[in-house]
N, C-alpha and C. Protein backbone atom coordinates (compact mmCIF):
# COMPACT_ATOMS: atom_id res chain seq x y z
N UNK A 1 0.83 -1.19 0.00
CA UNK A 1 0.00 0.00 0.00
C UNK A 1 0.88 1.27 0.00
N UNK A 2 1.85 0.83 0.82
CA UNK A 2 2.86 2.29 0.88
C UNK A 2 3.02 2.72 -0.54
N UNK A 3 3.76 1.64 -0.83
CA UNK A 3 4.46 1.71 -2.74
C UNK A 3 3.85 2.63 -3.26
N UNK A 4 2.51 1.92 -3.16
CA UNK A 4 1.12 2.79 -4.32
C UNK A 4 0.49 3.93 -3.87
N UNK A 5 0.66 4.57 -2.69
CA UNK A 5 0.91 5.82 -2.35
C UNK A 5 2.16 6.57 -2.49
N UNK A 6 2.87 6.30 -2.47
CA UNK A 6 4.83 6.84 -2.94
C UNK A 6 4.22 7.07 -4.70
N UNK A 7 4.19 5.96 -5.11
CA UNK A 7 4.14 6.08 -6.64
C UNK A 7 3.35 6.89 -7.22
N UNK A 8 2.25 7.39 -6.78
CA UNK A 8 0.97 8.70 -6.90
C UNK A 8 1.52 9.56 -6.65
N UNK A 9 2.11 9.56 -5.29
CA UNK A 9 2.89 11.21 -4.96
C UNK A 9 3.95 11.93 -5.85
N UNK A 10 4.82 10.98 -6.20
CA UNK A 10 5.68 10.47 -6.69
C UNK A 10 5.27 11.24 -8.56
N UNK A 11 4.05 10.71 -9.32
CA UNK A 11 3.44 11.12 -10.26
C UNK A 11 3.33 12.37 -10.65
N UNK A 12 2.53 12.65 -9.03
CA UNK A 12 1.96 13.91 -8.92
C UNK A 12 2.72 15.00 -9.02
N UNK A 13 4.14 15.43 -8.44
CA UNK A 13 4.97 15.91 -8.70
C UNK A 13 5.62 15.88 -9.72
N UNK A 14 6.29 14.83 -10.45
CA UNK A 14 6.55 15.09 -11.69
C UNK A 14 5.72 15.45 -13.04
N UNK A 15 4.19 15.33 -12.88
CA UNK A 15 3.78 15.83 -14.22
C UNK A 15 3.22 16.92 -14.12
N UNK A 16 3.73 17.69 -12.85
CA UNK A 16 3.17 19.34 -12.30
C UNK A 16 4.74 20.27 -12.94
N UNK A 17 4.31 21.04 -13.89
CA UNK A 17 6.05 21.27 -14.35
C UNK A 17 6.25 22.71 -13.52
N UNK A 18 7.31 22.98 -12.14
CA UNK A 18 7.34 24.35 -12.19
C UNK A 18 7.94 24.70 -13.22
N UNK A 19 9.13 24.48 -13.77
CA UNK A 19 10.16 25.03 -14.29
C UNK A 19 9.43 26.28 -15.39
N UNK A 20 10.20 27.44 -14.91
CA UNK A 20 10.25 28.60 -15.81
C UNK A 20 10.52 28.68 -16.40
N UNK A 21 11.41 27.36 -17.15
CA UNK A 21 11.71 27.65 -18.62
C UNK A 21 10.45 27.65 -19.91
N UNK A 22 10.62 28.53 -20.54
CA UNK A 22 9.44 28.53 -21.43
C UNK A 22 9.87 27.76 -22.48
N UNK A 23 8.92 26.82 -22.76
CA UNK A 23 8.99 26.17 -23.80
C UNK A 23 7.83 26.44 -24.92
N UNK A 24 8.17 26.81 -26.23
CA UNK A 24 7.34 26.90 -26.88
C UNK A 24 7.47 25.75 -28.22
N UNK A 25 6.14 25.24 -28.35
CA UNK A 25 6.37 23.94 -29.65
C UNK A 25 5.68 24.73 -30.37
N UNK A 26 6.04 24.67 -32.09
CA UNK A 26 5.16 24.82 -33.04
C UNK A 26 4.65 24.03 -33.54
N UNK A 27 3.24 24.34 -34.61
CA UNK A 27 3.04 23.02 -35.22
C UNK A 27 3.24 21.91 -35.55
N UNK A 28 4.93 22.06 -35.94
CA UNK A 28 5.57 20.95 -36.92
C UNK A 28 6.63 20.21 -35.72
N UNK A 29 6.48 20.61 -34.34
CA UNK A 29 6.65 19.93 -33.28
C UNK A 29 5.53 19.05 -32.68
N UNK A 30 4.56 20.12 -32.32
CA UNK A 30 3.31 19.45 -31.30
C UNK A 30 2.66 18.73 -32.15
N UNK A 31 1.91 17.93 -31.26
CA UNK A 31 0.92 16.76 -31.39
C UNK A 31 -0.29 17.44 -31.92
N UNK A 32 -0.32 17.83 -32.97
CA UNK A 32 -1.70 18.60 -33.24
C UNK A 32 -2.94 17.97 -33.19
N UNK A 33 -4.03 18.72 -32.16
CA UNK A 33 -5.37 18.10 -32.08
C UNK A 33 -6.07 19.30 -32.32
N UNK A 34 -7.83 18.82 -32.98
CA UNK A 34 -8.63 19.97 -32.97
C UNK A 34 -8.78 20.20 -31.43
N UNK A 35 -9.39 21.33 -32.03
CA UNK A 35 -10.37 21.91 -30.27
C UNK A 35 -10.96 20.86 -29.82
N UNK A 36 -10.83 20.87 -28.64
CA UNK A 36 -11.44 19.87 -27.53
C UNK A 36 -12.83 20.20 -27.08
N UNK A 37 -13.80 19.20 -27.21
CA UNK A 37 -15.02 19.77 -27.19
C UNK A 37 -15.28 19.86 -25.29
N UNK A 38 -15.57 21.07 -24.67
CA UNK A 38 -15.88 21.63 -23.45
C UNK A 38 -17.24 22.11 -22.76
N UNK A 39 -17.46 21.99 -21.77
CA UNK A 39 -18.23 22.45 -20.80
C UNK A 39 -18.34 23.50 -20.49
N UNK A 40 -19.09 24.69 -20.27
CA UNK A 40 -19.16 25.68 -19.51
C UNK A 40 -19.26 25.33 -18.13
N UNK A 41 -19.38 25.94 -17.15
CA UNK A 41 -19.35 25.86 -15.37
C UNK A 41 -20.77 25.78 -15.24
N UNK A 42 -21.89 25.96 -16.26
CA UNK A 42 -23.29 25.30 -15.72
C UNK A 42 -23.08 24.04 -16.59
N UNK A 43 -22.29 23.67 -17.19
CA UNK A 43 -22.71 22.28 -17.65
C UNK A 43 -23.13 22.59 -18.78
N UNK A 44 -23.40 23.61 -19.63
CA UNK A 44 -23.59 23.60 -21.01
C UNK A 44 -21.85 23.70 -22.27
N UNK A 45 -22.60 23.12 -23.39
CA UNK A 45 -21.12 23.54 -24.35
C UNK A 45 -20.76 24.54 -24.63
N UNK A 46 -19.63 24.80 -24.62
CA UNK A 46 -19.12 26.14 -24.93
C UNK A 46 -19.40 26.44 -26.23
N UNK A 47 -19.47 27.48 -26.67
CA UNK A 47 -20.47 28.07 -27.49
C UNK A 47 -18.86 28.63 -28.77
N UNK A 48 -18.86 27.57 -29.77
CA UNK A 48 -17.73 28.09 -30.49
C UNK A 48 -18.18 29.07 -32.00
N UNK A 49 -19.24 28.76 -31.81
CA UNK A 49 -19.68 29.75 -32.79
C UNK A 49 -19.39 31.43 -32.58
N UNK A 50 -19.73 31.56 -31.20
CA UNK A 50 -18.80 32.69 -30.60
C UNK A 50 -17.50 33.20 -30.75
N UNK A 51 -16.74 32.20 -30.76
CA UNK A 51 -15.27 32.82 -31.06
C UNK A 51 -14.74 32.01 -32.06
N UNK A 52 -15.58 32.03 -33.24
CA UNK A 52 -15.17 32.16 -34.54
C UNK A 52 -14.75 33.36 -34.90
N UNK A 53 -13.31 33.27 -35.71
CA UNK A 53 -12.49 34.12 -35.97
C UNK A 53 -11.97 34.84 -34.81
N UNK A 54 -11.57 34.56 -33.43
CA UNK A 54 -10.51 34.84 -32.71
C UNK A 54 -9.49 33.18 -32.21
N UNK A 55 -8.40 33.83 -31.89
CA UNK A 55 -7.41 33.18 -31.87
C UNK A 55 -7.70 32.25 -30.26
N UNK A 56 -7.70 31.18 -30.26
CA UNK A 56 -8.53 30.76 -28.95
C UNK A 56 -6.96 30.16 -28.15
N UNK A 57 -7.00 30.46 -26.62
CA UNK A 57 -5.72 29.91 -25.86
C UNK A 57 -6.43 29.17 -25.25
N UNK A 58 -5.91 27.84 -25.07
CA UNK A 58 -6.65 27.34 -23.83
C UNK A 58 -5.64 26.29 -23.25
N UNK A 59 -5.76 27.53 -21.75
CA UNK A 59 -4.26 26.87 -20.73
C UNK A 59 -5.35 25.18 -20.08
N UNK A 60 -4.46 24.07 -19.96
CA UNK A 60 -4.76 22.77 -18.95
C UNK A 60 -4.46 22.93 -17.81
N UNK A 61 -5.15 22.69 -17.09
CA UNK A 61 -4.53 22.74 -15.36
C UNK A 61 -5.39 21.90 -14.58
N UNK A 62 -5.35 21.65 -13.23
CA UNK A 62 -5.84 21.47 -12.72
C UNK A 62 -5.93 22.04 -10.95
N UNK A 63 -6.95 21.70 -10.30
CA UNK A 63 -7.17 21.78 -8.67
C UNK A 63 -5.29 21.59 -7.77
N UNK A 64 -4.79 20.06 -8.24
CA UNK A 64 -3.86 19.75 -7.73
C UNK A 64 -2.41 20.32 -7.96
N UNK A 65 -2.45 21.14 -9.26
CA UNK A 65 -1.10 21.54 -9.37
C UNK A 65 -0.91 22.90 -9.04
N UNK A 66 0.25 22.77 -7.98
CA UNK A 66 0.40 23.83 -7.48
C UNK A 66 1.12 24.93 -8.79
N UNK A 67 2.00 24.93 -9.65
CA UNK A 67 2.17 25.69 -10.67
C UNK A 67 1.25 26.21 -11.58
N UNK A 68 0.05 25.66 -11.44
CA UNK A 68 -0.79 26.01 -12.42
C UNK A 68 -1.71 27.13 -11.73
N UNK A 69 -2.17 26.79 -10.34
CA UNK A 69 -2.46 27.65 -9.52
C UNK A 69 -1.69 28.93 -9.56
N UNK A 70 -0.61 28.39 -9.46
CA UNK A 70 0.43 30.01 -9.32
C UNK A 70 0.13 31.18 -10.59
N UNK A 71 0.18 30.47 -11.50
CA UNK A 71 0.32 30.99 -12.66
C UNK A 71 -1.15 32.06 -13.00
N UNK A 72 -2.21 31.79 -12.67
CA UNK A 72 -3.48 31.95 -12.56
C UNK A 72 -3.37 33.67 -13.12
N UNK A 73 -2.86 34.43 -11.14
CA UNK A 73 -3.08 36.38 -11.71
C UNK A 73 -2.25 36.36 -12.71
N UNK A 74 -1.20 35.66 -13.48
CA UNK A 74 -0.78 36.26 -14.45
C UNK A 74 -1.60 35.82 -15.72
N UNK A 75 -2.34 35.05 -15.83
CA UNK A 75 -2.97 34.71 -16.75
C UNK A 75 -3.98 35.79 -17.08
N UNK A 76 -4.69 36.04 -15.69
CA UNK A 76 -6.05 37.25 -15.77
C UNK A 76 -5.04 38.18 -16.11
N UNK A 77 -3.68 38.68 -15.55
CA UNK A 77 -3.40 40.08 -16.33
C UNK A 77 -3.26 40.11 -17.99
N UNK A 78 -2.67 39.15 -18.61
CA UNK A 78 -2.88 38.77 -20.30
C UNK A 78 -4.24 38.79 -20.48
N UNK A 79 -5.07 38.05 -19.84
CA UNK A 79 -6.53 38.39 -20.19
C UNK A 79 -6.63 39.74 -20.68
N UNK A 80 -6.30 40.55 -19.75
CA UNK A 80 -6.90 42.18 -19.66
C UNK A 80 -5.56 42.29 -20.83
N UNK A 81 -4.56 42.37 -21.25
CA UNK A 81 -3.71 43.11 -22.15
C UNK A 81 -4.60 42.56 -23.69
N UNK A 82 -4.52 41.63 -23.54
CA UNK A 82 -5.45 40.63 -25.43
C UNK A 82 -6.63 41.38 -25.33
N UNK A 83 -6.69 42.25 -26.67
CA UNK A 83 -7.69 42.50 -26.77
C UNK A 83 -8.93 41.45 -27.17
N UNK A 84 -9.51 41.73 -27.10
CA UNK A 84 -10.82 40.27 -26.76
C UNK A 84 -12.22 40.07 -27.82
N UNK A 85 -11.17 41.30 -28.66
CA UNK A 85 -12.24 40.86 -29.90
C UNK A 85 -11.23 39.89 -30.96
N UNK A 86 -9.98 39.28 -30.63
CA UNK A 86 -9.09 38.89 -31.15
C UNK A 86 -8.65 37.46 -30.63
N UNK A 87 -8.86 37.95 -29.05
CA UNK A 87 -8.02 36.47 -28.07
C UNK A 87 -9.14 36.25 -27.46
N UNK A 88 -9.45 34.65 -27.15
CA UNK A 88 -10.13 34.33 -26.20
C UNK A 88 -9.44 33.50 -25.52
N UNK A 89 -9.44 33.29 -24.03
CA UNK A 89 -8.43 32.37 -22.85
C UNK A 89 -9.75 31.37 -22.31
N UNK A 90 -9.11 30.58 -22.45
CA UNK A 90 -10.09 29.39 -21.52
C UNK A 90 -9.23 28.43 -20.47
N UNK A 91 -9.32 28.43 -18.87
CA UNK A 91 -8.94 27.58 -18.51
C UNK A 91 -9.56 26.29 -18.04
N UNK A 92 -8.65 25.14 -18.94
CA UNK A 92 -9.64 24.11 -19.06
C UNK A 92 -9.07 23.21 -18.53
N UNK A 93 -9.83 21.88 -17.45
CA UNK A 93 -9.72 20.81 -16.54
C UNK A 93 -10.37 19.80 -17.16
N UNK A 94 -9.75 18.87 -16.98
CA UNK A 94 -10.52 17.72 -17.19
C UNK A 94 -11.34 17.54 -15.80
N UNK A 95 -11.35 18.08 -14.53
CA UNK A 95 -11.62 17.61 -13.22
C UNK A 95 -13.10 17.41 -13.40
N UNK A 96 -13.80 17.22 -12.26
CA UNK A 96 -15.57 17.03 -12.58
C UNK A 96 -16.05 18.82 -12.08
N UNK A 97 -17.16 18.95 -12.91
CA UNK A 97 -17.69 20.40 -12.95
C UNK A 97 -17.52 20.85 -11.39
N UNK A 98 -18.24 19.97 -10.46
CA UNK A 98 -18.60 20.18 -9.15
C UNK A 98 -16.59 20.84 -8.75
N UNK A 99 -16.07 19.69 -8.71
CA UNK A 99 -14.43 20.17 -8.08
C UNK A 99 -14.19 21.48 -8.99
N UNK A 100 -14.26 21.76 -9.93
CA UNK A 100 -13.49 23.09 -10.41
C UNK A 100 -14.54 24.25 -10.01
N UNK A 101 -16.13 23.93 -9.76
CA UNK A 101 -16.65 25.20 -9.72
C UNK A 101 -16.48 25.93 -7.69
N UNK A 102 -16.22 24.59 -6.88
CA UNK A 102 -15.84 24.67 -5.87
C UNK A 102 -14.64 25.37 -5.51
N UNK A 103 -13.78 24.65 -6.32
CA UNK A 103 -12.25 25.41 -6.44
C UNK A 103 -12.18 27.15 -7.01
N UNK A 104 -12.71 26.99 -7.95
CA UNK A 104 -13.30 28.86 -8.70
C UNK A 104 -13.67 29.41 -7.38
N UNK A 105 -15.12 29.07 -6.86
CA UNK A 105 -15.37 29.89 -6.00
C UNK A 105 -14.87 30.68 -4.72
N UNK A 106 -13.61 29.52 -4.66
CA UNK A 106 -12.75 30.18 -3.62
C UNK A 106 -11.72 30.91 -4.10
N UNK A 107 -11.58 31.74 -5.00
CA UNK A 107 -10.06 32.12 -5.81
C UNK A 107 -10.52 33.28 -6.05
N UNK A 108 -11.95 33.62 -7.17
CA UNK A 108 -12.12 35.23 -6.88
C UNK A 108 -11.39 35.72 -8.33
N UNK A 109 -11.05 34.45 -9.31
CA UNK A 109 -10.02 35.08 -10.45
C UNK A 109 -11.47 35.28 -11.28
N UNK A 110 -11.49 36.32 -12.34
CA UNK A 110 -12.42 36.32 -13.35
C UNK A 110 -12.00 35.87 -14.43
N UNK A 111 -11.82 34.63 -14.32
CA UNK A 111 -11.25 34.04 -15.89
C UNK A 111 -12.09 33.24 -16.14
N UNK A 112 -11.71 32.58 -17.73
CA UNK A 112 -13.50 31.84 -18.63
C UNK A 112 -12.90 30.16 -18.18
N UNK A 113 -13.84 29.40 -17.06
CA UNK A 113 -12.78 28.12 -17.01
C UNK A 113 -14.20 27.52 -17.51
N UNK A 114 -13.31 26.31 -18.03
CA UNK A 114 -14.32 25.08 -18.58
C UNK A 114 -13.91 23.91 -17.95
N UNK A 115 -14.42 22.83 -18.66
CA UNK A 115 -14.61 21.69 -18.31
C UNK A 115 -14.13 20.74 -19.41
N UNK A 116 -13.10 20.01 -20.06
CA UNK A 116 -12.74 19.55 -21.11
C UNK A 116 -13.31 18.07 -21.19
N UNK A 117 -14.15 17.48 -22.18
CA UNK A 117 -14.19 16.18 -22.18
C UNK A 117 -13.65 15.72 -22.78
N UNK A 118 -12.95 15.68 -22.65
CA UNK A 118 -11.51 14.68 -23.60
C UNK A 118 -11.25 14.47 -21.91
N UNK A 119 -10.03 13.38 -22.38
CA UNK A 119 -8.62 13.37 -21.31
C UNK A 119 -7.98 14.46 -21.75
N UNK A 120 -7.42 15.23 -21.01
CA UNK A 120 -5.86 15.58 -21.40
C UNK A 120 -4.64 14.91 -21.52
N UNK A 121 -4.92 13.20 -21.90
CA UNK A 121 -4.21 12.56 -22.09
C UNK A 121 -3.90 12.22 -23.97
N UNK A 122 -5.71 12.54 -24.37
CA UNK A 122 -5.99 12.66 -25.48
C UNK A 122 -5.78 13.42 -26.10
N UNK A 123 -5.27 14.90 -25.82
CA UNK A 123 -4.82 15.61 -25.81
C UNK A 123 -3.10 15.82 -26.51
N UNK A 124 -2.65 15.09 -26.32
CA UNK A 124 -0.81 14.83 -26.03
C UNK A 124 -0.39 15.91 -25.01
N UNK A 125 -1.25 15.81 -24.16
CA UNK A 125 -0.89 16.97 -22.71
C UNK A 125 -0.60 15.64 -21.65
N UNK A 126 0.80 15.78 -21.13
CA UNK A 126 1.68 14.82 -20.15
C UNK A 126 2.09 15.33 -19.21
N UNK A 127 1.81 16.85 -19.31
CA UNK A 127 2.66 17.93 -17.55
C UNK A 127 1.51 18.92 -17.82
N UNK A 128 1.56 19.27 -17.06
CA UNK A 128 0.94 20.83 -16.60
C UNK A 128 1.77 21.85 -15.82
N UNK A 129 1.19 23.11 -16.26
CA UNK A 129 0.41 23.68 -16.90
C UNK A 129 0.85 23.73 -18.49
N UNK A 130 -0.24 23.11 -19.23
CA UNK A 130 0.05 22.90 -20.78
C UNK A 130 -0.71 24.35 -21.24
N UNK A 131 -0.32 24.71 -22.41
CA UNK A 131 -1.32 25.25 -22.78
C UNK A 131 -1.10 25.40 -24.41
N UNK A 132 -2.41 25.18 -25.25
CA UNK A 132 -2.48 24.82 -26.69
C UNK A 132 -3.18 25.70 -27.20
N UNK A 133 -2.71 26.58 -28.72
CA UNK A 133 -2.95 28.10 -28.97
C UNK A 133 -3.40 27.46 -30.10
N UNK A 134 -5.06 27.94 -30.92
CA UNK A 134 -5.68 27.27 -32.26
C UNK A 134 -5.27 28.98 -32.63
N UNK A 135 -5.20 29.06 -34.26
CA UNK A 135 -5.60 29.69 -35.04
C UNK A 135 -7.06 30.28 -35.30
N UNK A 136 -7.55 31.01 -35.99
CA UNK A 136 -9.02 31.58 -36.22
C UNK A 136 -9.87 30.35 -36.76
N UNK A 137 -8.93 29.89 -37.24
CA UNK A 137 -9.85 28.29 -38.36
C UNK A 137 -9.61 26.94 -37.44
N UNK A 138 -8.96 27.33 -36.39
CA UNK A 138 -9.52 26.41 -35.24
C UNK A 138 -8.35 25.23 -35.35
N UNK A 139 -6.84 25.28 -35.99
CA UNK A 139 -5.85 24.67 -35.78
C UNK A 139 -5.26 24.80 -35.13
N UNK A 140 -4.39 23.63 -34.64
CA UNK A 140 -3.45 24.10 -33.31
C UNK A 140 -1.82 24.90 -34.10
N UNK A 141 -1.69 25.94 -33.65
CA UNK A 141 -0.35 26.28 -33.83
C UNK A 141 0.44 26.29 -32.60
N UNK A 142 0.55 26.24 -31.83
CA UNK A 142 1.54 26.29 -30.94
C UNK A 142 1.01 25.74 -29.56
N UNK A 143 1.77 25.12 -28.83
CA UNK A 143 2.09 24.59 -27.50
C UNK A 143 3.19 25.23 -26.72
N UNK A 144 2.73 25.28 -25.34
CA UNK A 144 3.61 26.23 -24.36
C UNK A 144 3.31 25.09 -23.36
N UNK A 145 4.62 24.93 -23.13
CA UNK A 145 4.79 24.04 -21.90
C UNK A 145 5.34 24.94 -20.46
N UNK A 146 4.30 24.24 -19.67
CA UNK A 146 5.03 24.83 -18.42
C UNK A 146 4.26 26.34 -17.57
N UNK A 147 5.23 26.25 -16.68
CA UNK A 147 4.58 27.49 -15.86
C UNK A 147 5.79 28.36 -16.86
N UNK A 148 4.77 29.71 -17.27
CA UNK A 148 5.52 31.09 -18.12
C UNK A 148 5.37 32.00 -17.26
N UNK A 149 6.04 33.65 -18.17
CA UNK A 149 5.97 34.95 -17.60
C UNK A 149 4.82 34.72 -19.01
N UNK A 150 3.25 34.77 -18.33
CA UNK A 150 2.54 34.96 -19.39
C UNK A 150 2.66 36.49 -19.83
N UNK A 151 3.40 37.93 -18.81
CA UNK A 151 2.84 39.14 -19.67
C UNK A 151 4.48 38.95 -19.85
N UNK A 152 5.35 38.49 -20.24
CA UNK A 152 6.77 38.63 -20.48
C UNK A 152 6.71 39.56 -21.58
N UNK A 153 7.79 39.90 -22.08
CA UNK A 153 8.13 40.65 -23.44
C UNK A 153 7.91 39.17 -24.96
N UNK A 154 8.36 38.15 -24.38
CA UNK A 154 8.75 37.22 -25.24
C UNK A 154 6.85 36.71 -25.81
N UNK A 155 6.29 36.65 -24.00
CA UNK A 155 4.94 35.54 -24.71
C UNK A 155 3.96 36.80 -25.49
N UNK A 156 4.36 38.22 -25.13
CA UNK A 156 3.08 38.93 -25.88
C UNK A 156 3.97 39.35 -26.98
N UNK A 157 4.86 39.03 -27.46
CA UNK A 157 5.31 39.01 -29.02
C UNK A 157 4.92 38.04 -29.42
N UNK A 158 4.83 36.94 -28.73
CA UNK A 158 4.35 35.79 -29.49
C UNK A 158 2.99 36.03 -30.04
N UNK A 159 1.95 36.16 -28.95
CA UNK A 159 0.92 36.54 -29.53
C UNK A 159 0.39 37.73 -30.20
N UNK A 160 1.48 38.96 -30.51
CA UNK A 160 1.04 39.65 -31.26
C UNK A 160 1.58 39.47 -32.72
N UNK A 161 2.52 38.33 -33.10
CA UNK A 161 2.97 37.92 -34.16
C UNK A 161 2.00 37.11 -34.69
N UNK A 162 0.77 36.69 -33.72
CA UNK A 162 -0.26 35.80 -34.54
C UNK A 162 -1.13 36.78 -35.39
N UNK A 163 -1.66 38.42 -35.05
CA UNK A 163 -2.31 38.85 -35.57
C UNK A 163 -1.87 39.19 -37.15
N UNK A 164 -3.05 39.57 -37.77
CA UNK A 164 -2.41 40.54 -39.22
C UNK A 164 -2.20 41.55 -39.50
């Protein structure tokens, strides 16, 4: 029994990535998947007809990782810099609606979180905090591994090199 508690803990820590190194994959690296079909926090689908023709981010995380947690106010401050007729941010869990809307309610962040039904295994997401950037036509271009400086100099060139 010990083992198989060591070996969870053990898990749990390694597929939580702090490291600050930013990693960015492009297409012709990452595992490209479409959009992952999602939940809103009442349990309805997210509504993609809506953000047709903006560039959609959507960071993976979960309840348990402490890096992903961390990362959170910097995420809401990129929120507020992307203009939002352009970027939309989604943070998305595979966890069950009930655990993430419990977890939300105690945090106070105003960010758009969902509910992913996929795995994030299905995904080719193996650490967290992942996060997978579609194009307007809903392809994946880029993967960011890891906890980032989301308002760095580096990640909002990145995303202002996506616009036209």
């Amino acid at each position: 029994m010990r083992i198989i508690y060591m070996f969870f803990l053990l898990l749990t820590l390694f597929s939580c990535s702090e490291n600050r190194k930013q990693t960015i994959e492009t297409a012709h690296s990452a595992k490209q998947t479409d959009i992952p079909k999602m939940l809103e926090r009442n349990g309805k689908p997210v509504d993609f007809e809506r953000l047709k023709g903006k560039i959609l981010i959507v960071n993976i995380w979960a309840t348990w990782c402490m890096p992903c947690i961390k990362e959170m106010p910097d995420l809401l401050a990129l929120a507020k810099i992307l203009p939002p007729d352009k970027f939309e941010l989604l943070l998305a869990s595979d966890q069950s609606l009930k655990k993430l809307n419990k977890f939300i309610s105690n945090r106070g962040l105003d960010l758009h979180y969902v509910q992913l039904q996929n795995s994030i295994e299905s995904l080719g997401v193996y650490a967290l905090p992942t996060t997978l950037v579609y194009d307007k036509s809903g392809k994946e271009i880029h993967r960011l591994l890891g906890n980032r400086g989301w308002t760095s100099e580096e990640t909002l060139l990145l995303f202002n090199n996506m616009l036209p």
